[in-house]
C-alpha atoms as a PDB file:
ATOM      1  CA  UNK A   1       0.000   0.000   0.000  1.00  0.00           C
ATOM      2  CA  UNK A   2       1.441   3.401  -0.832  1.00  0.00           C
ATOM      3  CA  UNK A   3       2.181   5.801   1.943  1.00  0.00           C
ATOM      4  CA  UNK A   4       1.784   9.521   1.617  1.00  0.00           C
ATOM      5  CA  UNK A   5       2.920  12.986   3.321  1.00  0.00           C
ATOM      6  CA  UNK A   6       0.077  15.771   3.635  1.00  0.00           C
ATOM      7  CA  UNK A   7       1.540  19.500   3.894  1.00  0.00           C
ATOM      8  CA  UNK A   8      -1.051  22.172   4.244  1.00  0.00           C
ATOM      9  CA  UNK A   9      -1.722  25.114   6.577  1.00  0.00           C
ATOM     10  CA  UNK A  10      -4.999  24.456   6.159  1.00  0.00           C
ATOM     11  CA  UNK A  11      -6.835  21.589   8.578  1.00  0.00           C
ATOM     12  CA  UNK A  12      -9.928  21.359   5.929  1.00  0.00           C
ATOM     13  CA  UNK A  13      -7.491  20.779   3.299  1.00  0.00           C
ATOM     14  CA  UNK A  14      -5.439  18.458   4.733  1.00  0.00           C
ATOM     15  CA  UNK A  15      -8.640  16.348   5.570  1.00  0.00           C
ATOM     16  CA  UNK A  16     -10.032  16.971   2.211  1.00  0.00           C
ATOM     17  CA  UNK A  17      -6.543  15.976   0.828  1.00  0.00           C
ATOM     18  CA  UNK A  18      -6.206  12.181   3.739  1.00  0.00           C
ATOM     19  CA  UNK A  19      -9.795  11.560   2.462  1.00  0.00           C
ATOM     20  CA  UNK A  20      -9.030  11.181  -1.251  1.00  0.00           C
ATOM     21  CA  UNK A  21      -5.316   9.868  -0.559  1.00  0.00           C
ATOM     22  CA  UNK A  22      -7.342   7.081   1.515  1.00  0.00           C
ATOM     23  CA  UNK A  23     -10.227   6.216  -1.476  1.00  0.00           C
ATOM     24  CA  UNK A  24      -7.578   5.798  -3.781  1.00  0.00           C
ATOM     25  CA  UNK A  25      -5.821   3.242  -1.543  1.00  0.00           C
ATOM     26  CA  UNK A  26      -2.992   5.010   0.199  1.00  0.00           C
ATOM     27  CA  UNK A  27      -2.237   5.663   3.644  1.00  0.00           C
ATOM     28  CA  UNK A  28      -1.292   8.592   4.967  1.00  0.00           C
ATOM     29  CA  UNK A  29       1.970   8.162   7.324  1.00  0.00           C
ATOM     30  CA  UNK A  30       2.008  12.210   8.639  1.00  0.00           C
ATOM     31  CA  UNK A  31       0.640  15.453   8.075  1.00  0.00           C
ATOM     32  CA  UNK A  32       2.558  19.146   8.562  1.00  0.00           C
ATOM     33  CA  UNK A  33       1.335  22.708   8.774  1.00  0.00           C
ATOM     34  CA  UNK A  34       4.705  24.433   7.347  1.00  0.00           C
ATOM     35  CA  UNK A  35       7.526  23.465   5.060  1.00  0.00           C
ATOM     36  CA  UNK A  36       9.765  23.167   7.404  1.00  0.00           C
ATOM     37  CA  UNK A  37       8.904  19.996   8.450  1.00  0.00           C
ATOM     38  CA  UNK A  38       9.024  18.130   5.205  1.00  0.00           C
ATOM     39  CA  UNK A  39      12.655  17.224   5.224  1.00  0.00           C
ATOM     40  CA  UNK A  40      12.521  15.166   8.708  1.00  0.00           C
ATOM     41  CA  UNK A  41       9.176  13.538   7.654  1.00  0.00           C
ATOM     42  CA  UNK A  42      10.191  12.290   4.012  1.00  0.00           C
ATOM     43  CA  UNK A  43      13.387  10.879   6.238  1.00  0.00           C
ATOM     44  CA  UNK A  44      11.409   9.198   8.238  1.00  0.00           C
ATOM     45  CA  UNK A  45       9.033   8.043   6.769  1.00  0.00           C
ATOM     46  CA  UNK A  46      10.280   7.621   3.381  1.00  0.00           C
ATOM     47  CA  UNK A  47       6.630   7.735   1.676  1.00  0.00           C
ATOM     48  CA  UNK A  48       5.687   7.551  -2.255  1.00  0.00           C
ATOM     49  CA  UNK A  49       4.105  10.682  -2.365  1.00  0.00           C
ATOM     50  CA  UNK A  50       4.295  14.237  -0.849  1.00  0.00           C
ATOM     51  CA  UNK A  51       1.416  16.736  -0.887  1.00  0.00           C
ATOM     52  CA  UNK A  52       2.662  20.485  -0.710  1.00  0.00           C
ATOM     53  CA  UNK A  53       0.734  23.805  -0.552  1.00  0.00           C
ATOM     54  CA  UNK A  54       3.031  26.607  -1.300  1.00  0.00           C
ATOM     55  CA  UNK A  55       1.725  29.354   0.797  1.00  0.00           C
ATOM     56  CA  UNK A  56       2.660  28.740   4.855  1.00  0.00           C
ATOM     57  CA  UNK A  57       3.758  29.885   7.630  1.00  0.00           C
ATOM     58  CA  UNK A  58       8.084  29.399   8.011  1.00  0.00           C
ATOM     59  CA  UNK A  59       9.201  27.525   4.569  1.00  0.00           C
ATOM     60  CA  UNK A  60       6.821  27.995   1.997  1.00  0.00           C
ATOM     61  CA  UNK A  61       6.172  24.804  -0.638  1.00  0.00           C
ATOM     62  CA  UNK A  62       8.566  26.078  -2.936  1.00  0.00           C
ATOM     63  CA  UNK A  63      11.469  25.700  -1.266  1.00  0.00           C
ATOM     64  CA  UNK A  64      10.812  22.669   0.957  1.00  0.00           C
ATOM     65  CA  UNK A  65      10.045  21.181  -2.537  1.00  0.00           C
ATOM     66  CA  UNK A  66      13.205  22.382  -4.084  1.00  0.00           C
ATOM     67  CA  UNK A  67      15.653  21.519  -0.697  1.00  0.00           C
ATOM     68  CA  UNK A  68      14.432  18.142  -0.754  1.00  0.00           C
ATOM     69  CA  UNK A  69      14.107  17.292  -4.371  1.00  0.00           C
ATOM     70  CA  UNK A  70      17.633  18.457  -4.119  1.00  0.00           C
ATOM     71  CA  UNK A  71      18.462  15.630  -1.633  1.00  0.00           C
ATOM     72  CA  UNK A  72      16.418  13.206  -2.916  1.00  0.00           C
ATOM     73  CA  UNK A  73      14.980  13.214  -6.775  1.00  0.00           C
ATOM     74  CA  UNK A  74      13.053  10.795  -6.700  1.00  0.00           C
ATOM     75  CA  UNK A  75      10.447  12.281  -4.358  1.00  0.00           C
ATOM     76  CA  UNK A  76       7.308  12.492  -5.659  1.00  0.00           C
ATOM     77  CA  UNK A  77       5.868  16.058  -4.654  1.00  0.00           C
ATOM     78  CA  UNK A  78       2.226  17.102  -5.871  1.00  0.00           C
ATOM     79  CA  UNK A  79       1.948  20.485  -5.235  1.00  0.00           C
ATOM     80  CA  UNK A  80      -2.124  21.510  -4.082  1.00  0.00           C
ATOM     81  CA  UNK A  81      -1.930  25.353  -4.080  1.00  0.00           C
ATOM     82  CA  UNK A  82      -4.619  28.426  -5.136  1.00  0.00           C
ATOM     83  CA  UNK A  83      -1.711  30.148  -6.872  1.00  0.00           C
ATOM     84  CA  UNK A  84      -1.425  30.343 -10.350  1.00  0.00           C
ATOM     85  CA  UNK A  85       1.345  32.365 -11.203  1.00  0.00           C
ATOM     86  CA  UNK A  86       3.541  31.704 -13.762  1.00  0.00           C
ATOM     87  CA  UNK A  87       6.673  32.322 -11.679  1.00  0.00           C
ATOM     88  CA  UNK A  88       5.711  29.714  -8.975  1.00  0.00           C
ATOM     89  CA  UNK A  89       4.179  27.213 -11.334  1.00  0.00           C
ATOM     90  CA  UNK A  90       8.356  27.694 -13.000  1.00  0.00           C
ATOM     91  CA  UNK A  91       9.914  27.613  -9.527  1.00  0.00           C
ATOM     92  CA  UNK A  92       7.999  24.073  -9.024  1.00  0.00           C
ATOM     93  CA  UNK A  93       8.922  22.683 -12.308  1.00  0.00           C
ATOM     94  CA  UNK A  94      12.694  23.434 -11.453  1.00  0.00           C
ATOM     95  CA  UNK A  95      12.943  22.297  -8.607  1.00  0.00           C
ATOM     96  CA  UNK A  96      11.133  18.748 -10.244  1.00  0.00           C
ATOM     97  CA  UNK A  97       7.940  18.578  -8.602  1.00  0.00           C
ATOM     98  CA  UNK A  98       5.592  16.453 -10.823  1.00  0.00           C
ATOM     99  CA  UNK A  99       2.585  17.778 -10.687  1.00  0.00           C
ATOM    100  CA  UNK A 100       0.583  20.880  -9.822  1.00  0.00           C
ATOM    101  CA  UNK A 101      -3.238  20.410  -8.687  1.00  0.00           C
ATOM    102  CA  UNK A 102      -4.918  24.010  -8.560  1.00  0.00           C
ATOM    103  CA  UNK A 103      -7.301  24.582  -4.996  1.00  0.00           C
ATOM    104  CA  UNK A 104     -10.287  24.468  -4.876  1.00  0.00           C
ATOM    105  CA  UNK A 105      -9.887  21.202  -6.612  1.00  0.00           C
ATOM    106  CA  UNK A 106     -12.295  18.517  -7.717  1.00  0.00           C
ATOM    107  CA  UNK A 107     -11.867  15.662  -5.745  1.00  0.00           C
ATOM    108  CA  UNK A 108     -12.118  13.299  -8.460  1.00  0.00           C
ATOM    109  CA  UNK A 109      -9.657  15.210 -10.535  1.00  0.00           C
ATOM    110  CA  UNK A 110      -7.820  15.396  -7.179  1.00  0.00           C
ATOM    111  CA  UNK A 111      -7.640  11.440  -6.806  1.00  0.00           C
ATOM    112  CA  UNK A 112      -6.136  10.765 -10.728  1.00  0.00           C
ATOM    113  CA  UNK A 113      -3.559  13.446 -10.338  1.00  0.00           C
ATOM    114  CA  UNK A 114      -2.795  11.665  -6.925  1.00  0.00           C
ATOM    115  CA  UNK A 115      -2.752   8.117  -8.841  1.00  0.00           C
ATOM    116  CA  UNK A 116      -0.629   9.501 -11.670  1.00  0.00           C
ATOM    117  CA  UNK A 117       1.756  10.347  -9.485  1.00  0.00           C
ATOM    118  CA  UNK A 118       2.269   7.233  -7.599  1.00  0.00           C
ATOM    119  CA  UNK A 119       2.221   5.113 -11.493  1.00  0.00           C
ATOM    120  CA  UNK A 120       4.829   7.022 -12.433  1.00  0.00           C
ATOM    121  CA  UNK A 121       8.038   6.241 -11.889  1.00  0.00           C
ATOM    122  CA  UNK A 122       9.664   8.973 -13.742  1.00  0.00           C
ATOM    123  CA  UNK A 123       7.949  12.022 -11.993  1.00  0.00           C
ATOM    124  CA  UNK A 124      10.828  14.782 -12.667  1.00  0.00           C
ATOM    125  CA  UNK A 125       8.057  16.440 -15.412  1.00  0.00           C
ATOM    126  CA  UNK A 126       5.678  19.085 -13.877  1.00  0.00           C
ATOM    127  CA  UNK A 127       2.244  18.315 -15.233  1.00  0.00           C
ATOM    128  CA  UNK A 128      -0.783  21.340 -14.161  1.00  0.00           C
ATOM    129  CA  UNK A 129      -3.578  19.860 -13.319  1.00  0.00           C
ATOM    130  CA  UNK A 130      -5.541  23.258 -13.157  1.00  0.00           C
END
């Protein structure tokens, strides 16, 4: 069974975000409120997929996305974020994250970016799932 990482300032979002993870047949191993935290928790937990909001408080998405990917490329980040500028949706693509799922999101739409993510092996390709 996959194993997922849910970062999100937001509670409702991260609940919104366990509840699809867990339909689609993947647990969720820990949840985080800032980026800060995403480094110790992909080291310990070592899970197939990473959900990242950009916007929060400390580290924002970006750059816990782009510190770890450093680290460890074959992390497969899905970034869930409102923002839809074209400098952050760059930012995310160079730093490798492979997908970008636009909030409020469809929770079906939510649950085959999810799946894509965890098929694919070779995830260094931002895809927008706006």
């Amino acid at each position: 069974m996959p194993t997922a990482i849910v970062v999100d300032d937001s509670p409702l979002v991260r609940i919104q975000i366990r509840q699809i993870l867990t339909r689609i047949g993947c647990t969720v191993v820990a949840e985080a409120v800032t980026g800060d935290e995403v480094r110790a928790l992909y080291e310990q937990h070592r899970p197939d997929l990473i959900t990242l909001d950009i916007v929060m408080p400390g580290k924002d998405g970006v750059t816990a996305a782009t510190e770890l990917l450093a680290v460890y490329p074959g992390a497969r980040i899905v970034m869930c974020t409102s923002l839809t500028t074209r400098d952050k949706i760059l930012a995310c693509q160079r730093a490798g994250v492979c997908h970008y799922l636009l909030k409020p999101f469809d929770p079906a739409r939510a649950a085959q970016v999810f799946q894509m993510a965890l098929d694919r092996p070779d995830t260094a390709v931002l895809r927008s799932a706006l």
